[in-house]
C-alpha atoms as a PDB file:
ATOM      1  CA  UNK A   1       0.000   0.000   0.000  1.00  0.00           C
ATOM      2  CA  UNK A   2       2.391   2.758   1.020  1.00  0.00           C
ATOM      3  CA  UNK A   3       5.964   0.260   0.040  1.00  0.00           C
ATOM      4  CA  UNK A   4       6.554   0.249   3.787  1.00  0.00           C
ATOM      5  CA  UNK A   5       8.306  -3.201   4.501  1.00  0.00           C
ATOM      6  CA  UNK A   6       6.332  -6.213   5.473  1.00  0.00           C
ATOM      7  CA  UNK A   7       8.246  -7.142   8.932  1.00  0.00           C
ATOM      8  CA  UNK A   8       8.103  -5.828  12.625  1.00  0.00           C
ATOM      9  CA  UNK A   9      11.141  -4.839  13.284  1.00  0.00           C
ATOM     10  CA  UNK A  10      12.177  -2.715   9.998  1.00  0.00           C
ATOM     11  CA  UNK A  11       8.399  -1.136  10.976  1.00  0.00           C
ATOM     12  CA  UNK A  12       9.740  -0.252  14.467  1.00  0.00           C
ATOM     13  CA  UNK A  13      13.086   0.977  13.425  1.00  0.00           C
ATOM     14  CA  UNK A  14      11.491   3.279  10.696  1.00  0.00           C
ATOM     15  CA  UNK A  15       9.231   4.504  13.475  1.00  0.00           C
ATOM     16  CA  UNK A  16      11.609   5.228  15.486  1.00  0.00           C
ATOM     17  CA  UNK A  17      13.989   7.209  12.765  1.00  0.00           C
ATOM     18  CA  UNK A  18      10.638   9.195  12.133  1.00  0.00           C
ATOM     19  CA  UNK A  19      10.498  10.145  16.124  1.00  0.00           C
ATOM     20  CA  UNK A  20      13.906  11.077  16.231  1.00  0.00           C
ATOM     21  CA  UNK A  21      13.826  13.806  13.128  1.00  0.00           C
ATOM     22  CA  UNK A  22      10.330  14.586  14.302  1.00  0.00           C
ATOM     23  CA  UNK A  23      11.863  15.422  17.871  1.00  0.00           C
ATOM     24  CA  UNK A  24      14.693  17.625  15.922  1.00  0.00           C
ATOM     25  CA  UNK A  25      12.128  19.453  13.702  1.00  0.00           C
ATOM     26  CA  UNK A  26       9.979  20.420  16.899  1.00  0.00           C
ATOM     27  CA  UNK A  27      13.409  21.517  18.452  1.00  0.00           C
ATOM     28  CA  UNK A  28      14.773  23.284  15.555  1.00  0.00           C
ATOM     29  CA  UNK A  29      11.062  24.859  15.282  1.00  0.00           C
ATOM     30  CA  UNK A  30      10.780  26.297  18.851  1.00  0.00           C
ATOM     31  CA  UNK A  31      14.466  28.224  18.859  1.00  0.00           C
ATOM     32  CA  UNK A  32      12.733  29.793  14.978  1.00  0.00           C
ATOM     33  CA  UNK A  33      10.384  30.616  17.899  1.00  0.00           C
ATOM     34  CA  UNK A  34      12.529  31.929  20.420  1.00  0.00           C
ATOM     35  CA  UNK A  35      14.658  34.061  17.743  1.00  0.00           C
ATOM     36  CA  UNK A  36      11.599  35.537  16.583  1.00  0.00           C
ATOM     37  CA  UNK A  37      10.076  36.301  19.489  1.00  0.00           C
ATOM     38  CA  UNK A  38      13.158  37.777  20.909  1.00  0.00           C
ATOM     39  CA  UNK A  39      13.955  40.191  17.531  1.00  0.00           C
ATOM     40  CA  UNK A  40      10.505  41.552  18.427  1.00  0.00           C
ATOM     41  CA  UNK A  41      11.021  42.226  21.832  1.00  0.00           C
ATOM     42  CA  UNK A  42      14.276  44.202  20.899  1.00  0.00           C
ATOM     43  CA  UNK A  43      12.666  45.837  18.142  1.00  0.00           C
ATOM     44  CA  UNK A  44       9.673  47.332  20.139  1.00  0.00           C
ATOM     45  CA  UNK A  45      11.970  47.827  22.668  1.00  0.00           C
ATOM     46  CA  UNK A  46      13.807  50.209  19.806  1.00  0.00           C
ATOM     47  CA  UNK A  47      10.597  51.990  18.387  1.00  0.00           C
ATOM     48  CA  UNK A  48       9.295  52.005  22.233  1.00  0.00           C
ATOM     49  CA  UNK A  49      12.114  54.401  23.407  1.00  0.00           C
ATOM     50  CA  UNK A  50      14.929  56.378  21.631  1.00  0.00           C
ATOM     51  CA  UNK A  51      18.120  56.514  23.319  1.00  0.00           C
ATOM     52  CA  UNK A  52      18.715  59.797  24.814  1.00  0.00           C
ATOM     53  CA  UNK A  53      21.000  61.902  23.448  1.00  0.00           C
ATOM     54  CA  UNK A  54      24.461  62.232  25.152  1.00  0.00           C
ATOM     55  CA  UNK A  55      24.843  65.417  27.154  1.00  0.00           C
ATOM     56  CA  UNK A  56      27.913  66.506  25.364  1.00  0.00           C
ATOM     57  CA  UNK A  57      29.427  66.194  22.079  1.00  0.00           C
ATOM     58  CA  UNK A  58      32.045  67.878  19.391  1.00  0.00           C
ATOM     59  CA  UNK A  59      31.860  68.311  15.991  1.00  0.00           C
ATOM     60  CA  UNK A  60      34.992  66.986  14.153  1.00  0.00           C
ATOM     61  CA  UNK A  61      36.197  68.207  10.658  1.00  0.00           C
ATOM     62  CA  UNK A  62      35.566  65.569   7.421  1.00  0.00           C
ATOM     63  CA  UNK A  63      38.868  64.602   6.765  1.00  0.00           C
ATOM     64  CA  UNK A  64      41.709  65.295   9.388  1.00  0.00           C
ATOM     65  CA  UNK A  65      39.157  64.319  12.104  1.00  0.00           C
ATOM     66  CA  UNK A  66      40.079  67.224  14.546  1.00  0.00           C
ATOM     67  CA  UNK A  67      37.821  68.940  16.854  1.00  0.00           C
ATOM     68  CA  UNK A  68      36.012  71.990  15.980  1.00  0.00           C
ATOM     69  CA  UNK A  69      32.815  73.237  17.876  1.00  0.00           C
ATOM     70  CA  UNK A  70      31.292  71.722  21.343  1.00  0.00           C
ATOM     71  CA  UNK A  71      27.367  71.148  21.584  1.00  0.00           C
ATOM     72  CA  UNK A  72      25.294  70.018  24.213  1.00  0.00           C
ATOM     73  CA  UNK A  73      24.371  66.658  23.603  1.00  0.00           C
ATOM     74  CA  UNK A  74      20.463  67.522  22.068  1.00  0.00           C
ATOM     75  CA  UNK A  75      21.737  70.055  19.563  1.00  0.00           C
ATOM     76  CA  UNK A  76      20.475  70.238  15.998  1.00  0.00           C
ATOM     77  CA  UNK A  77      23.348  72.030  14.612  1.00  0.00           C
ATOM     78  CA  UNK A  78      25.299  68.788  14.750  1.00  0.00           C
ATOM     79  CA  UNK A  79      22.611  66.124  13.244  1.00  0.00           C
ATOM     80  CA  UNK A  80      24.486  66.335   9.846  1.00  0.00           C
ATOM     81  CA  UNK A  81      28.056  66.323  10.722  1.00  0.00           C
ATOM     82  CA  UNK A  82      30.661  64.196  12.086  1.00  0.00           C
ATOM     83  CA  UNK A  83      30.643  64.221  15.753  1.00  0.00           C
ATOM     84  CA  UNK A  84      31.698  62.629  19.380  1.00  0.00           C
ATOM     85  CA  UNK A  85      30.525  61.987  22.621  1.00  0.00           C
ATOM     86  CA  UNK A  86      32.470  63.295  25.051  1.00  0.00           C
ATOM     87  CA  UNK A  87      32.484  63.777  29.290  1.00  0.00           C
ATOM     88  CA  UNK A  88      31.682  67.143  30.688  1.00  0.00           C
ATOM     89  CA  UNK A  89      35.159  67.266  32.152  1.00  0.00           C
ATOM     90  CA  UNK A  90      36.156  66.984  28.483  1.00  0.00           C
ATOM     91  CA  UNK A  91      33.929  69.664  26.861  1.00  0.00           C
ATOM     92  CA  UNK A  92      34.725  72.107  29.867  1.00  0.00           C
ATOM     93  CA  UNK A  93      38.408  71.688  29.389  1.00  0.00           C
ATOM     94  CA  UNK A  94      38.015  71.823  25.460  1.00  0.00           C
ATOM     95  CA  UNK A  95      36.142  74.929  25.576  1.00  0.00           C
ATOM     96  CA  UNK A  96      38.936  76.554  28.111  1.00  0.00           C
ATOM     97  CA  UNK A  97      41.443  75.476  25.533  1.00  0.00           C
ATOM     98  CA  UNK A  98      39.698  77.719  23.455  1.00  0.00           C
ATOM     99  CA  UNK A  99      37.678  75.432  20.977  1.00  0.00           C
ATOM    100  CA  UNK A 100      34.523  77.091  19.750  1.00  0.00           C
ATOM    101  CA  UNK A 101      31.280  77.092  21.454  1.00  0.00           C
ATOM    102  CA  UNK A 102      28.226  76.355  19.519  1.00  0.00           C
ATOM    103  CA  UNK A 103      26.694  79.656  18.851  1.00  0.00           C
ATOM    104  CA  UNK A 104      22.608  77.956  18.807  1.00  0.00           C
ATOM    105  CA  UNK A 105      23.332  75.983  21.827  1.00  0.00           C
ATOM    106  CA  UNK A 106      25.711  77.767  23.956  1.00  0.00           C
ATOM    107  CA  UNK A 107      27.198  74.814  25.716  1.00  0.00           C
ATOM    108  CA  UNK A 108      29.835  77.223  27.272  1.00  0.00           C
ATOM    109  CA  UNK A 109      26.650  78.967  29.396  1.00  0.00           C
ATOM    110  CA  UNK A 110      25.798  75.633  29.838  1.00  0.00           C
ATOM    111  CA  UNK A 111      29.035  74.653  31.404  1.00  0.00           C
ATOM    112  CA  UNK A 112      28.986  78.226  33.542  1.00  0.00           C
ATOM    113  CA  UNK A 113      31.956  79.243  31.699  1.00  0.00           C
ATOM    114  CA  UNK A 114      30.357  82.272  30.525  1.00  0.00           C
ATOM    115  CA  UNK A 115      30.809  85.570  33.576  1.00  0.00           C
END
């Protein structure tokens, strides 16, 4: 009817072959499962809650990568340039060292290095 073999044992030992990859699929099928579920999680977790934006940061020139102007961290001036995140400490000392404040943001008032 179906070509299986006539005999008990090849009947068991085919059933048991079928168990054994059925046992894998289900297996293989619930981490599909967990992967999914997870990539979800992290991807409302995403759309659920932007990052913050760091409280400080410097734009750098194109090519040679050097500092030139410090923002506070939520400025717009910066969304289309190259930039860094830096420390407070960092920004404070930068701007001391004489690196130009951001003229829309005014991290140096920020700072209270402004009299």
């Amino acid at each position: 009817m179906y070509d299986l073999p006539p005999d008990l044992d090849r009947l068991h030992t085919l059933r048991t072959w079928h168990a054994m990859w059925l046992d894998r699929i289900d297996q293989a099928i619930k981490a599909a499962e967990q992967q999914e579920r997870e990539a979800r999680q992290a991807r409302e977790r995403r759309a659920a809650a932007p990052p913050p934006p760091p409280s400080w940061m410097i734009g750098v020139h194109q090519l040679s990568n050097t500092p030139e102007e410090v923002h506070v961290g939520g400025c717009i001036m910066w969304a289309h340039r190259r930039r860094k995140t830096v420390t407070r400490e960092e920004a404070r000392r930068l701007l001391a060292d004489g690196l130009r404040a951001c003229q829309f943001c005014k991290p140096d008032a920020e700072l209270g290095l402004l009299e």
